[in-house]
C-alpha atoms as a PDB file:
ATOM      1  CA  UNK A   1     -43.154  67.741 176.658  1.00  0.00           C
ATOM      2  CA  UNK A   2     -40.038  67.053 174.649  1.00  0.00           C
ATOM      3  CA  UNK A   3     -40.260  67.059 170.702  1.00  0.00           C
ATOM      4  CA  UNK A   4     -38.365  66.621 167.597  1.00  0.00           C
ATOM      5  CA  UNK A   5     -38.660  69.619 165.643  1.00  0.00           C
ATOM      6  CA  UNK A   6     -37.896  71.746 162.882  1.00  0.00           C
ATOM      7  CA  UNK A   7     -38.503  75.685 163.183  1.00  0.00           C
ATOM      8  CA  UNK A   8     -37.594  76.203 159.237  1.00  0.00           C
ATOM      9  CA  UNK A   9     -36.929  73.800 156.445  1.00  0.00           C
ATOM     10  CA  UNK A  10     -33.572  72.628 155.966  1.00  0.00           C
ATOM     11  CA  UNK A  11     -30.709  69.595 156.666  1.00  0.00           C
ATOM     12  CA  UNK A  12     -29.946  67.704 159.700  1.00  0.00           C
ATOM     13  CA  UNK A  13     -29.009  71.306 161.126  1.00  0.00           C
ATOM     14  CA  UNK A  14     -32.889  72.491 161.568  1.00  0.00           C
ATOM     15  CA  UNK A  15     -33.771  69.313 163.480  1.00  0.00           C
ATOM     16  CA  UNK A  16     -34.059  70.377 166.682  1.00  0.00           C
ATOM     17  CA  UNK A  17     -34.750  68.008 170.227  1.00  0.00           C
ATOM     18  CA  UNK A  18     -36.846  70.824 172.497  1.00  0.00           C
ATOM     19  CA  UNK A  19     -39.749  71.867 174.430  1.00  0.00           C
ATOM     20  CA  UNK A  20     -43.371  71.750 172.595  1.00  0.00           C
ATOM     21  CA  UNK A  21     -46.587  72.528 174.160  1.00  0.00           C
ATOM     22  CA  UNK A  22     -48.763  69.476 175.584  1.00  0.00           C
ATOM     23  CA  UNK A  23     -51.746  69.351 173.142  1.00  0.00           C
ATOM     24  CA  UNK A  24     -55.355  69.415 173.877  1.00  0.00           C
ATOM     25  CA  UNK A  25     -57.892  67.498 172.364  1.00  0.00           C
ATOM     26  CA  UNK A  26     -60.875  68.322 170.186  1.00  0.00           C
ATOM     27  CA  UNK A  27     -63.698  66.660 170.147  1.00  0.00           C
ATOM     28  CA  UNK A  28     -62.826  63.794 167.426  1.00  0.00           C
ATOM     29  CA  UNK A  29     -59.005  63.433 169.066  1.00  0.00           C
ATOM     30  CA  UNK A  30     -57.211  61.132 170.688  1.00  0.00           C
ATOM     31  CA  UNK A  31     -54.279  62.077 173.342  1.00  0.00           C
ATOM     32  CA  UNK A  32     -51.552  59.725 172.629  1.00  0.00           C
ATOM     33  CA  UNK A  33     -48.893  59.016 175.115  1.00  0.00           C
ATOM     34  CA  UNK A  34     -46.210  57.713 172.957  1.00  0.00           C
ATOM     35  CA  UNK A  35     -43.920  54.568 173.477  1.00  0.00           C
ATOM     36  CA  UNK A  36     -42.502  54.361 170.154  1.00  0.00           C
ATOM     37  CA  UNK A  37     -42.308  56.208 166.681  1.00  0.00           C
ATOM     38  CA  UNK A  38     -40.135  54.656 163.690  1.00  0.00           C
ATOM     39  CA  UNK A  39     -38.714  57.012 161.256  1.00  0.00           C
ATOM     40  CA  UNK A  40     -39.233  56.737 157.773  1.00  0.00           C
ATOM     41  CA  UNK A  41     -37.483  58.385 154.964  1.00  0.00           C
ATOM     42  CA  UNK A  42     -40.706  60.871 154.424  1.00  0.00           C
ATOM     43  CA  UNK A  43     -39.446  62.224 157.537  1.00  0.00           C
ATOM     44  CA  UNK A  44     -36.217  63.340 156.120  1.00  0.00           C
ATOM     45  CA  UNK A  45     -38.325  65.087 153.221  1.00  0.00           C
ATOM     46  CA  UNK A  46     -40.730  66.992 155.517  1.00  0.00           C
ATOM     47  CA  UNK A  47     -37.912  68.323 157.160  1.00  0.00           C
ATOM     48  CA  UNK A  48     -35.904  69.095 153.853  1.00  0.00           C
ATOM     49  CA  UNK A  49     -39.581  71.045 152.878  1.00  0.00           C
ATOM     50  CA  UNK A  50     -39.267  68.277 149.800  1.00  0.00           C
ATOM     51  CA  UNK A  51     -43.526  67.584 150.438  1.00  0.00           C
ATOM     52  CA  UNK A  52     -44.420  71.259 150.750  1.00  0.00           C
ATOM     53  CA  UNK A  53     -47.367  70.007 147.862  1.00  0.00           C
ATOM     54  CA  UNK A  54     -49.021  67.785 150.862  1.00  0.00           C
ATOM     55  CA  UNK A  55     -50.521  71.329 151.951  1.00  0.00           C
ATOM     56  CA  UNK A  56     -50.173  73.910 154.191  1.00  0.00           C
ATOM     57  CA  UNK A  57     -47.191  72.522 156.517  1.00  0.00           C
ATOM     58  CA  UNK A  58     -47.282  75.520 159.187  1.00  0.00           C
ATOM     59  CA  UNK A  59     -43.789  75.770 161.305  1.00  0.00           C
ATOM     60  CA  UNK A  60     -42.741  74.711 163.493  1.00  0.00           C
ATOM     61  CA  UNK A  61     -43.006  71.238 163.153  1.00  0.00           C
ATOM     62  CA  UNK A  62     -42.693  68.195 164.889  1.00  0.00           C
ATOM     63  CA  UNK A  63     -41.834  65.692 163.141  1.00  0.00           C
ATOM     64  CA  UNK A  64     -42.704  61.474 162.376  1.00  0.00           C
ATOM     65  CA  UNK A  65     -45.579  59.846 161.581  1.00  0.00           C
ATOM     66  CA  UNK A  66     -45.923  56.321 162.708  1.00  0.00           C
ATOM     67  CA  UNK A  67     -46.263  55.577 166.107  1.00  0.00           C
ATOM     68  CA  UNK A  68     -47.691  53.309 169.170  1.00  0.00           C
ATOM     69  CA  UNK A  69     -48.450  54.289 172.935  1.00  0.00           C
ATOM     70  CA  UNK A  70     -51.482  54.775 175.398  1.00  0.00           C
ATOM     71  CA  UNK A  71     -54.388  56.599 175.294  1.00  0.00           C
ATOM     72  CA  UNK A  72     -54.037  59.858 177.921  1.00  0.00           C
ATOM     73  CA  UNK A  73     -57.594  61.553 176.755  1.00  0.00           C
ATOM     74  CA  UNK A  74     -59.646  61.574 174.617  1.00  0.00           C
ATOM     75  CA  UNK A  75     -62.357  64.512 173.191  1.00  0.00           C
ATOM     76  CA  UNK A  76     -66.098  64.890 174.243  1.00  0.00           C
ATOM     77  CA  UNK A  77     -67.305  63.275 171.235  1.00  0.00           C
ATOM     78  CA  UNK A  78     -65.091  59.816 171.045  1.00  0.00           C
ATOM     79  CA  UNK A  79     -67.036  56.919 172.602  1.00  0.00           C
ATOM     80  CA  UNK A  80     -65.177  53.186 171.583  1.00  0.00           C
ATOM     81  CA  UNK A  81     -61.510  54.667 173.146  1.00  0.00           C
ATOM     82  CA  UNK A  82     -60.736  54.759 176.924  1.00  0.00           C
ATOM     83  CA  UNK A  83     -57.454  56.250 178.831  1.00  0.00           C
ATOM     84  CA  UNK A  84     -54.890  53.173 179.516  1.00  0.00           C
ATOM     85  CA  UNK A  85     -56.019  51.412 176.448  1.00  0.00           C
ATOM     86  CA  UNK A  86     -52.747  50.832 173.931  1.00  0.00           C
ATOM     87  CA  UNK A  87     -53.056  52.021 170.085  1.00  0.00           C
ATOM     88  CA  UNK A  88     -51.044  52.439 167.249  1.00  0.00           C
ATOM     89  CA  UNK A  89     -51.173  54.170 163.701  1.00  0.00           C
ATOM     90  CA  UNK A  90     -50.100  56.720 161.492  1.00  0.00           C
ATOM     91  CA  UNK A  91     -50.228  60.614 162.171  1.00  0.00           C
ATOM     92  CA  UNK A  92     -51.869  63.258 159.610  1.00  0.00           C
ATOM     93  CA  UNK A  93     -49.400  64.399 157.489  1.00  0.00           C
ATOM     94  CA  UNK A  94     -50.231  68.006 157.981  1.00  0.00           C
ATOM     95  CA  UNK A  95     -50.626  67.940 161.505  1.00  0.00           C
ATOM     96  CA  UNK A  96     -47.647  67.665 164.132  1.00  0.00           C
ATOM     97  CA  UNK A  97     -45.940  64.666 164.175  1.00  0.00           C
ATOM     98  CA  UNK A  98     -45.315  61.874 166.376  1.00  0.00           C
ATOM     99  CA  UNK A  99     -41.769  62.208 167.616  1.00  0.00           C
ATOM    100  CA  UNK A 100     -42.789  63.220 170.921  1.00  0.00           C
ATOM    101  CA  UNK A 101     -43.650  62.520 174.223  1.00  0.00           C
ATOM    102  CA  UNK A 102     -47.340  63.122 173.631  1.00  0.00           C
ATOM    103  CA  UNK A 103     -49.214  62.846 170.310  1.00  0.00           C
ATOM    104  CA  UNK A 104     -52.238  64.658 168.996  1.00  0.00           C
ATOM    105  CA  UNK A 105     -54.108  62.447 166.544  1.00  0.00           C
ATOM    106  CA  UNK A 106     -57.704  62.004 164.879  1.00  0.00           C
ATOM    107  CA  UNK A 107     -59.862  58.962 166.832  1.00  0.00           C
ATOM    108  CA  UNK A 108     -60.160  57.276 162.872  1.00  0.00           C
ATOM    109  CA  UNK A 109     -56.257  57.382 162.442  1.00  0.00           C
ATOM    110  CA  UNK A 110     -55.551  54.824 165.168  1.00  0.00           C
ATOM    111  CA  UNK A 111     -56.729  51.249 166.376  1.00  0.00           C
ATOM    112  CA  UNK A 112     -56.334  49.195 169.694  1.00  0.00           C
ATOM    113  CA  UNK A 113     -52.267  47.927 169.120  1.00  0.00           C
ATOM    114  CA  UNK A 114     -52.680  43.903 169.001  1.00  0.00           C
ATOM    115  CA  UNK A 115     -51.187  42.667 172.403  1.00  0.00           C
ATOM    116  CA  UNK A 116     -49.420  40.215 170.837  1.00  0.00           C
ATOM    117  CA  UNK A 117     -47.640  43.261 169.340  1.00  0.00           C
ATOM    118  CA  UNK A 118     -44.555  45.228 171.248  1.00  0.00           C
ATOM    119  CA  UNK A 119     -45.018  49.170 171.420  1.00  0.00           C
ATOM    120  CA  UNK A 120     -41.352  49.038 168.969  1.00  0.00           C
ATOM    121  CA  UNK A 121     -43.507  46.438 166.455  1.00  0.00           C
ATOM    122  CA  UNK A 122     -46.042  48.362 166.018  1.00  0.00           C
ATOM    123  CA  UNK A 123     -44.697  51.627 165.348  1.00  0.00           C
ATOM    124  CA  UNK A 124     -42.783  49.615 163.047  1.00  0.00           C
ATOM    125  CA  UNK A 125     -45.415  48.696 161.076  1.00  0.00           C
ATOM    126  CA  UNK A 126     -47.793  52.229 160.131  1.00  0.00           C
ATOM    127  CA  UNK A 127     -46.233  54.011 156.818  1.00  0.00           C
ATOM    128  CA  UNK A 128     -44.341  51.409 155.092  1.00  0.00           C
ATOM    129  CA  UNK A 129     -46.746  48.406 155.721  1.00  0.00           C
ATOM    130  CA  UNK A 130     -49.817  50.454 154.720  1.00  0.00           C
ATOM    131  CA  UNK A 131     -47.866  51.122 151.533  1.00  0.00           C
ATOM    132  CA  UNK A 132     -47.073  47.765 150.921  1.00  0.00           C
ATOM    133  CA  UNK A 133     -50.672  46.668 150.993  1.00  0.00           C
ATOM    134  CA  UNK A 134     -51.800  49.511 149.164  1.00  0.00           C
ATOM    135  CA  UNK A 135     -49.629  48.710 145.979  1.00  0.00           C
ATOM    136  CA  UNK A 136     -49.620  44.486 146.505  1.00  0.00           C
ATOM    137  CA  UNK A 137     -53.217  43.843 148.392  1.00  0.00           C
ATOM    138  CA  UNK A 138     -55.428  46.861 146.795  1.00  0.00           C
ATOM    139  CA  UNK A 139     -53.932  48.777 143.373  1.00  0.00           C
ATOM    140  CA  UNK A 140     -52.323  45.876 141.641  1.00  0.00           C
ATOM    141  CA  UNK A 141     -53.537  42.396 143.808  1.00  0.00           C
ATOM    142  CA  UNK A 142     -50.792  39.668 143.824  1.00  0.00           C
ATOM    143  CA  UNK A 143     -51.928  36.037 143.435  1.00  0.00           C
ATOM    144  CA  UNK A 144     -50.555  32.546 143.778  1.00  0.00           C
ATOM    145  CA  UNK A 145     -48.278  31.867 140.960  1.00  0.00           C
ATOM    146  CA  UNK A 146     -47.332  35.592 140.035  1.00  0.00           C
ATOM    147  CA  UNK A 147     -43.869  36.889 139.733  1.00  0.00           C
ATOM    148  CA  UNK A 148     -43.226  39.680 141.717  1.00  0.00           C
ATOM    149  CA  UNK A 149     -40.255  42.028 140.827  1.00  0.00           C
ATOM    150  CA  UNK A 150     -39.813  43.676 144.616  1.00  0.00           C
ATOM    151  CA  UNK A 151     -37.118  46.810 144.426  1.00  0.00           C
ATOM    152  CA  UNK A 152     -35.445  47.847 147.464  1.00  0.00           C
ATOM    153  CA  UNK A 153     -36.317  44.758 149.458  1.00  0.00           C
ATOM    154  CA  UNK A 154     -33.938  45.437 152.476  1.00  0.00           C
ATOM    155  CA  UNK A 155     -35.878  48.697 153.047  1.00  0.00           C
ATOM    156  CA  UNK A 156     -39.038  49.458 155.268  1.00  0.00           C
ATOM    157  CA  UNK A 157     -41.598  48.928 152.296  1.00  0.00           C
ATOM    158  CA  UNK A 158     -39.784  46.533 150.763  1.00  0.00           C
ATOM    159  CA  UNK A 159     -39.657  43.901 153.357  1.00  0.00           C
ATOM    160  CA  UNK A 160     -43.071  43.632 154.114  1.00  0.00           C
ATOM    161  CA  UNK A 161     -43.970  43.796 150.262  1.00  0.00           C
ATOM    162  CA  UNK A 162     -42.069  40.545 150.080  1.00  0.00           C
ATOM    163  CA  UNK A 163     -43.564  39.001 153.041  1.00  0.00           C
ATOM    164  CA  UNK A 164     -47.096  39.811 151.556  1.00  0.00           C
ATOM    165  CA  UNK A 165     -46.285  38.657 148.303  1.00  0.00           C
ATOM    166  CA  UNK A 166     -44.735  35.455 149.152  1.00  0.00           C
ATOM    167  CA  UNK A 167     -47.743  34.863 151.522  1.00  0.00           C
ATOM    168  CA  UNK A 168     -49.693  35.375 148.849  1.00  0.00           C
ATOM    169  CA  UNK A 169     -48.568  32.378 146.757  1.00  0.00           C
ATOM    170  CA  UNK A 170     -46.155  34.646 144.962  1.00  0.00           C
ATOM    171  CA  UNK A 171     -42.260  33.899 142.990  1.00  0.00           C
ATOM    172  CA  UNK A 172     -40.476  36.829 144.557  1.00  0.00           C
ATOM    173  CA  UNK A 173     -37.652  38.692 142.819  1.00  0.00           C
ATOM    174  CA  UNK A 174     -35.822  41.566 144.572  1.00  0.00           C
ATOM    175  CA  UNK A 175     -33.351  44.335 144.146  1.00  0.00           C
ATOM    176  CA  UNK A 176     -30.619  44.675 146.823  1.00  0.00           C
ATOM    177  CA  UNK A 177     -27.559  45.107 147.216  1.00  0.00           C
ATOM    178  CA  UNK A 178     -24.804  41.695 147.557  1.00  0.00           C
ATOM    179  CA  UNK A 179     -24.780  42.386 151.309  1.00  0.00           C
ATOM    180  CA  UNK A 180     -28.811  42.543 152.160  1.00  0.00           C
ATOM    181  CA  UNK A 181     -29.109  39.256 149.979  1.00  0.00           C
ATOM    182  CA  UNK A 182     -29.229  36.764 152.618  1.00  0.00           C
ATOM    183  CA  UNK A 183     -31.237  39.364 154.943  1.00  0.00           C
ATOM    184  CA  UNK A 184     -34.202  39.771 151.846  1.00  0.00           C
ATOM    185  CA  UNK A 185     -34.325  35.456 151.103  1.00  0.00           C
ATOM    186  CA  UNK A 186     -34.801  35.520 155.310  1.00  0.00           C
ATOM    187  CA  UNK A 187     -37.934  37.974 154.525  1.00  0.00           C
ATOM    188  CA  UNK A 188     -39.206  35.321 151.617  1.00  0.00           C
ATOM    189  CA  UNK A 189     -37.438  36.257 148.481  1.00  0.00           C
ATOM    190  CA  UNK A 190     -36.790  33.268 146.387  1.00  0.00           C
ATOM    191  CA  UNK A 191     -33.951  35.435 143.780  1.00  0.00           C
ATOM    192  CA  UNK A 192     -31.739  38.465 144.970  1.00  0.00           C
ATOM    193  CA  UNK A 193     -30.506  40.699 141.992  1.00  0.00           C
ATOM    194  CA  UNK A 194     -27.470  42.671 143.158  1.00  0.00           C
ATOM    195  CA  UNK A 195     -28.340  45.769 140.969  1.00  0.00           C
ATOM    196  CA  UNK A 196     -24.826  47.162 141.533  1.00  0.00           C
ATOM    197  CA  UNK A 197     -23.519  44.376 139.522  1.00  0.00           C
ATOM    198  CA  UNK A 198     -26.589  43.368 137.421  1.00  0.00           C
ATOM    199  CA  UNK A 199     -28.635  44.857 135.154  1.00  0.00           C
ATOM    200  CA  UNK A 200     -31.891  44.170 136.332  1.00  0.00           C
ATOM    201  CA  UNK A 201     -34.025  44.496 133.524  1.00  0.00           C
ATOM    202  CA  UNK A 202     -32.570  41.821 132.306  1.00  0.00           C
ATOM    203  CA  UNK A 203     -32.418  39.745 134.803  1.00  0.00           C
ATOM    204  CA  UNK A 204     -36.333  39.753 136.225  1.00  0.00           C
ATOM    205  CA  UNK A 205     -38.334  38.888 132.781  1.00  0.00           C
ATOM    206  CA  UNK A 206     -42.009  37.801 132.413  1.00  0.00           C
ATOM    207  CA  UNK A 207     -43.356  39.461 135.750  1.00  0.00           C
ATOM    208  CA  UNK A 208     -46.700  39.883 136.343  1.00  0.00           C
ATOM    209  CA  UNK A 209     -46.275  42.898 139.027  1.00  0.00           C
ATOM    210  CA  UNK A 210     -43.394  45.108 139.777  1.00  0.00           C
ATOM    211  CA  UNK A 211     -43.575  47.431 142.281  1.00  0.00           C
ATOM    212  CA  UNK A 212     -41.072  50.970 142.068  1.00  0.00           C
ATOM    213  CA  UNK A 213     -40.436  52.564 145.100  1.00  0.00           C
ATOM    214  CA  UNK A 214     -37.105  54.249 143.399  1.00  0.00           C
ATOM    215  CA  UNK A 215     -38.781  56.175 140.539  1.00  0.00           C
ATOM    216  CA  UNK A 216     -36.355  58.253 138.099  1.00  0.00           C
ATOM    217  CA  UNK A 217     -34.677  55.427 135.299  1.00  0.00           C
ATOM    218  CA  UNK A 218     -35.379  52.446 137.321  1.00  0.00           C
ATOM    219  CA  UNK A 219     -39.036  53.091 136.935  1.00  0.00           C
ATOM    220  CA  UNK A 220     -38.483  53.504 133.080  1.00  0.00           C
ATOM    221  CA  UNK A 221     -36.659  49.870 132.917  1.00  0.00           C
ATOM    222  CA  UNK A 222     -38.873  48.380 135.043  1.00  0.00           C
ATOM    223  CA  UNK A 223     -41.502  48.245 132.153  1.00  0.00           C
ATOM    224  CA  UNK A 224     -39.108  45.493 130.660  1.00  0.00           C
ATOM    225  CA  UNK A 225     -38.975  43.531 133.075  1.00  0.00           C
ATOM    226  CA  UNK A 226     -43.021  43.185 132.757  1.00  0.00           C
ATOM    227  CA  UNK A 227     -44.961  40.594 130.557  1.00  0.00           C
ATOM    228  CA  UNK A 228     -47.825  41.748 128.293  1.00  0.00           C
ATOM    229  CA  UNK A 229     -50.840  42.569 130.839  1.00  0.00           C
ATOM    230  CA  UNK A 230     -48.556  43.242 133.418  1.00  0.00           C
ATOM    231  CA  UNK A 231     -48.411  46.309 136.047  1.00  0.00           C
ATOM    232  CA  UNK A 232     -45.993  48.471 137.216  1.00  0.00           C
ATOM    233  CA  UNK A 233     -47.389  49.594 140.192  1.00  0.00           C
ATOM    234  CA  UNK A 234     -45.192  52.696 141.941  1.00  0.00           C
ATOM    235  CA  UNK A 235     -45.262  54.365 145.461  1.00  0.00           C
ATOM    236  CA  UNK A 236     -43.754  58.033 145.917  1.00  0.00           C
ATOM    237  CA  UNK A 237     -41.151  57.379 143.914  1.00  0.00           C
ATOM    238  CA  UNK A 238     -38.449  59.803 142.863  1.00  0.00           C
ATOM    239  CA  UNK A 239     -39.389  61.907 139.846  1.00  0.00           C
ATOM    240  CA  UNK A 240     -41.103  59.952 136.758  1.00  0.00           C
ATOM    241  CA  UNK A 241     -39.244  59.862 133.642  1.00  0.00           C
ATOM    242  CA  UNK A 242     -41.066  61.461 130.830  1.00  0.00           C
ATOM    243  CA  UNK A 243     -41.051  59.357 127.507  1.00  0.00           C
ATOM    244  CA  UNK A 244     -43.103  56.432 125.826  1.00  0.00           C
ATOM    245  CA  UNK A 245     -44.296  53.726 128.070  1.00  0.00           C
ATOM    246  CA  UNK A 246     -45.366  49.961 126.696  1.00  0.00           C
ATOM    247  CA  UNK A 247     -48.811  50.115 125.372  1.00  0.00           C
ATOM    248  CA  UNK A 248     -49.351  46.721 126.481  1.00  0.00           C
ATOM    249  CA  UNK A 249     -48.928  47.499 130.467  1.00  0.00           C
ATOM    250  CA  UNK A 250     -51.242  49.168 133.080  1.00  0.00           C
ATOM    251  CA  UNK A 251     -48.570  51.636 135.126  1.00  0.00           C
ATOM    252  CA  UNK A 252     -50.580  53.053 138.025  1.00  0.00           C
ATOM    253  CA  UNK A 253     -50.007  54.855 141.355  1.00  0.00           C
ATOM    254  CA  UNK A 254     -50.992  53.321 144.783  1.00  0.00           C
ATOM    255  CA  UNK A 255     -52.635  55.774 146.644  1.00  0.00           C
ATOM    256  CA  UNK A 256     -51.488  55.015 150.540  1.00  0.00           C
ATOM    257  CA  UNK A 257     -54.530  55.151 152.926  1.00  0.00           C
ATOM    258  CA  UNK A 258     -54.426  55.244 156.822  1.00  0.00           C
ATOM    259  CA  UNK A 259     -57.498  55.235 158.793  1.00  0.00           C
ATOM    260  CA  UNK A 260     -58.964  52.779 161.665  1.00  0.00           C
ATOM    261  CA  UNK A 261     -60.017  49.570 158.852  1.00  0.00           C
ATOM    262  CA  UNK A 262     -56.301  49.992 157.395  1.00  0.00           C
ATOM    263  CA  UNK A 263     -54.721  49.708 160.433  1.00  0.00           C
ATOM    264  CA  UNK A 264     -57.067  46.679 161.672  1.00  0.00           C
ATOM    265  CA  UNK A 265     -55.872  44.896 158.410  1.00  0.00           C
ATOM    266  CA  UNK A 266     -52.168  45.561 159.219  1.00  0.00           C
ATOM    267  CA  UNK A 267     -52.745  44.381 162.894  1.00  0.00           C
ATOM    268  CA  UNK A 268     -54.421  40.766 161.549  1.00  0.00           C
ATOM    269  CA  UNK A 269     -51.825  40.209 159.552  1.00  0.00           C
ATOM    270  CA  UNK A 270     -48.656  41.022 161.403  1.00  0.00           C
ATOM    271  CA  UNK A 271     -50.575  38.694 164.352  1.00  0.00           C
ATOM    272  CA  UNK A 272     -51.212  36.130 161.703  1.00  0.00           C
ATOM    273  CA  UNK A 273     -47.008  36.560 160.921  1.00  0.00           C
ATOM    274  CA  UNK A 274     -47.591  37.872 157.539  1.00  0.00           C
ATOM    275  CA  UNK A 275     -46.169  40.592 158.359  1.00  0.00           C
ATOM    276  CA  UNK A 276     -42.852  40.493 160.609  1.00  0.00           C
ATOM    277  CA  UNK A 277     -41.778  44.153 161.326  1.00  0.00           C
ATOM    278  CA  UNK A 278     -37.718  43.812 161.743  1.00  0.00           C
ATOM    279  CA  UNK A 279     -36.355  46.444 163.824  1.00  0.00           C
ATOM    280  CA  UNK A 280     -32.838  47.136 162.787  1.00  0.00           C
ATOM    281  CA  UNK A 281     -32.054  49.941 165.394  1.00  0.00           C
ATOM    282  CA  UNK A 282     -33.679  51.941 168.228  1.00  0.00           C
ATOM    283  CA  UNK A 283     -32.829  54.976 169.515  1.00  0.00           C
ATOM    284  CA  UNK A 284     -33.848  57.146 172.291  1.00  0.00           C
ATOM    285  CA  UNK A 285     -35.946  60.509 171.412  1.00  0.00           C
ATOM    286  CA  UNK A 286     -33.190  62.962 171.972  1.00  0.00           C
ATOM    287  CA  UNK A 287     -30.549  61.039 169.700  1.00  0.00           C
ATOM    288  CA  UNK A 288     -33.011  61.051 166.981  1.00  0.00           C
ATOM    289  CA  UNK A 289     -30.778  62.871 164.882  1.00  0.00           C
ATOM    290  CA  UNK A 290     -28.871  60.105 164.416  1.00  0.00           C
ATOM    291  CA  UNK A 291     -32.032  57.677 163.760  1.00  0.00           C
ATOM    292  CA  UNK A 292     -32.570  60.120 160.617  1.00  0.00           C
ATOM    293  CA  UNK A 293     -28.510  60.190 159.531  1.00  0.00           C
ATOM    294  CA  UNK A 294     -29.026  56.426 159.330  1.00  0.00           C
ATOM    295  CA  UNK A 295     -32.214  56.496 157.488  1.00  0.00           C
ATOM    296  CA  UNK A 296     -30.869  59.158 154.583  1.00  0.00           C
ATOM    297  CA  UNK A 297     -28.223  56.579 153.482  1.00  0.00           C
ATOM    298  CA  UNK A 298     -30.924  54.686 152.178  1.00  0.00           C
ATOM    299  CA  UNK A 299     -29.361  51.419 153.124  1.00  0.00           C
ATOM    300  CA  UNK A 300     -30.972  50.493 155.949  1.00  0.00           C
ATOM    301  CA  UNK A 301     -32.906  47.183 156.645  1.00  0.00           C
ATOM    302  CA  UNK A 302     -36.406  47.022 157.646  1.00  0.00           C
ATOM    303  CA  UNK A 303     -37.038  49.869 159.954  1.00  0.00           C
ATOM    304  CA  UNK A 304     -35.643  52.255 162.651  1.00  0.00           C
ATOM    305  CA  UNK A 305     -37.552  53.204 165.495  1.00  0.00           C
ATOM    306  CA  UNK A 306     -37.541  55.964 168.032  1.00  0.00           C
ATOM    307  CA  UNK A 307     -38.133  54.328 171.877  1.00  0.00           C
ATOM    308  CA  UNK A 308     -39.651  57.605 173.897  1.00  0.00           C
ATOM    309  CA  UNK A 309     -41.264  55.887 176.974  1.00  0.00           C
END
């Protein structure tokens, strides 16, 4: 089967389009005949080696961890998945990857793909929705009536954290540049801050939740923007800045779950149009190098995904 790979750790020049073996299935796996795989800026990371702590990442690699296809095979021991059936989710982060023709994954990190979902939707949806839910729907709930301080709205997280939110009853404030403005109040943002131009800590006051996908100083003045009781909630952010932090806020990490329920919950509500995955470019497998040049800008809307079959 054809891959994207890395053999060591490196820049775009170790990211290789090759050969890989076709995998076999245990007895808890799920053969995976992949449609479509997004790319996410993680992706970049693993192949920099920049999430060596995950574990032992053995080389070499294939790459990607979203995805939706059909199920080839599956192992002796998996019972409520057939061949032909289509499935989505998110791969094990220290197993090979999903930028492939065929995909290797654990029966409990997948569910049946919604048929009113596209293959591209889909693997749209995996990584950055889960971690939208995980920091608005389970570490720091939003509610009608809260302000919500979104940063990095245009991006893959950020999109669907201000679809949730405003869903949810919320007032949503982003961060985005003056060109991704119009794109973000599409997505359900009632106020756009231009942080280029603005200083956002002083423009996005009194907020009951702000969630930091940027880490490094804008995680520091986030905690300004916050009203007593608030919570700065924060997603694999860049490093944390060391210093005092507001005794009257709760600043907390949201831990990003996959698994079979996650996935069901993403389904429901991307079905329900909670969640509206927008695809801002597609490429084919082999030209996937240029899927992850467009990524590491970091000024790309919504998602890209990989089309493989």
């Amino acid at each position: 089967m054809k891959a994207v790979l890395i053999r060591a750790f490196g820049g775009p020049e170790v990211l290789e389009y090759a050969d890989a073996p076709e995998p076999m299935p245990g007895p808890s796996d799920v053969v995976v005949e992949v449609h479509a795989a997004s790319v996410n800026p993680v992706d970049c990371k693993m192949r920099d080696g920049q999430v060596r702590h995950y574990g032992d990442i053995k080389l070499p690699r294939i790459l990607g961890r979203d995805f939706s296809g059909v199920v080839a095979a599956v192992g002796a021991g998996i019972s409520d998945l057939r061949p032909g059936e289509a499935v989505f989710g998110i791969a094990d982060r220290l197993r090979d990857g999903t930028h492939a023709e065929t995909h290797l994954v654990d029966a409990g990190l997948l569910a049946k793909k919604p048929r009113a979902l596209s293959h591209i939707s889909a693997a749209a949806l995996g990584v950055a929705a889960a971690s939208a839910l995980a920091a608005l729907e389970t570490t720091a709930p939003v509610k009608g009536g809260d302000r919500v301080l979104v940063h990095a709205g245009a991006g893959g997280v950020g999109h669907y954290a201000i679809q949730y939110a405003r869903k949810k009853g919320a007032h949503v404030i982003t961060t985005a540049r003056a060109e991704n403005h119009d794109f973000v109040k599409a997505m359900g943002a009632q106020e756009a801050i231009d942080y280029t131009a603005v200083d956002f800590a002083a423009a996005a006051k009194d907020c009951d939740v702000v969630l930091d996908t940027l880490g490094g100083e804008a995680h520091a003045r986030s905690m300004a923007c916050l009203k007593p009781g608030g919570t700065l909630v924060y997603l694999n952010a860049a490093p944390l800045p060391k210093g005092p932090m507001r005794g009257d806020i709760r600043v907390v990490n949201a831990p990003v779950k996959g698994g079979r329920a996650a996935l069901e919950r993403i389904g429901q509500l991307a079905v329900e149009g909670a969640l509206k995955p927008h695809v801002s470019a597609t490429f084919p497998l082999e030209r996937a190098a240029e899927a992850y040049a467009m990524i590491a800008t970091g000024r790309t809307r919504g998602k890209i995904v990989l089309t493989v079959r």
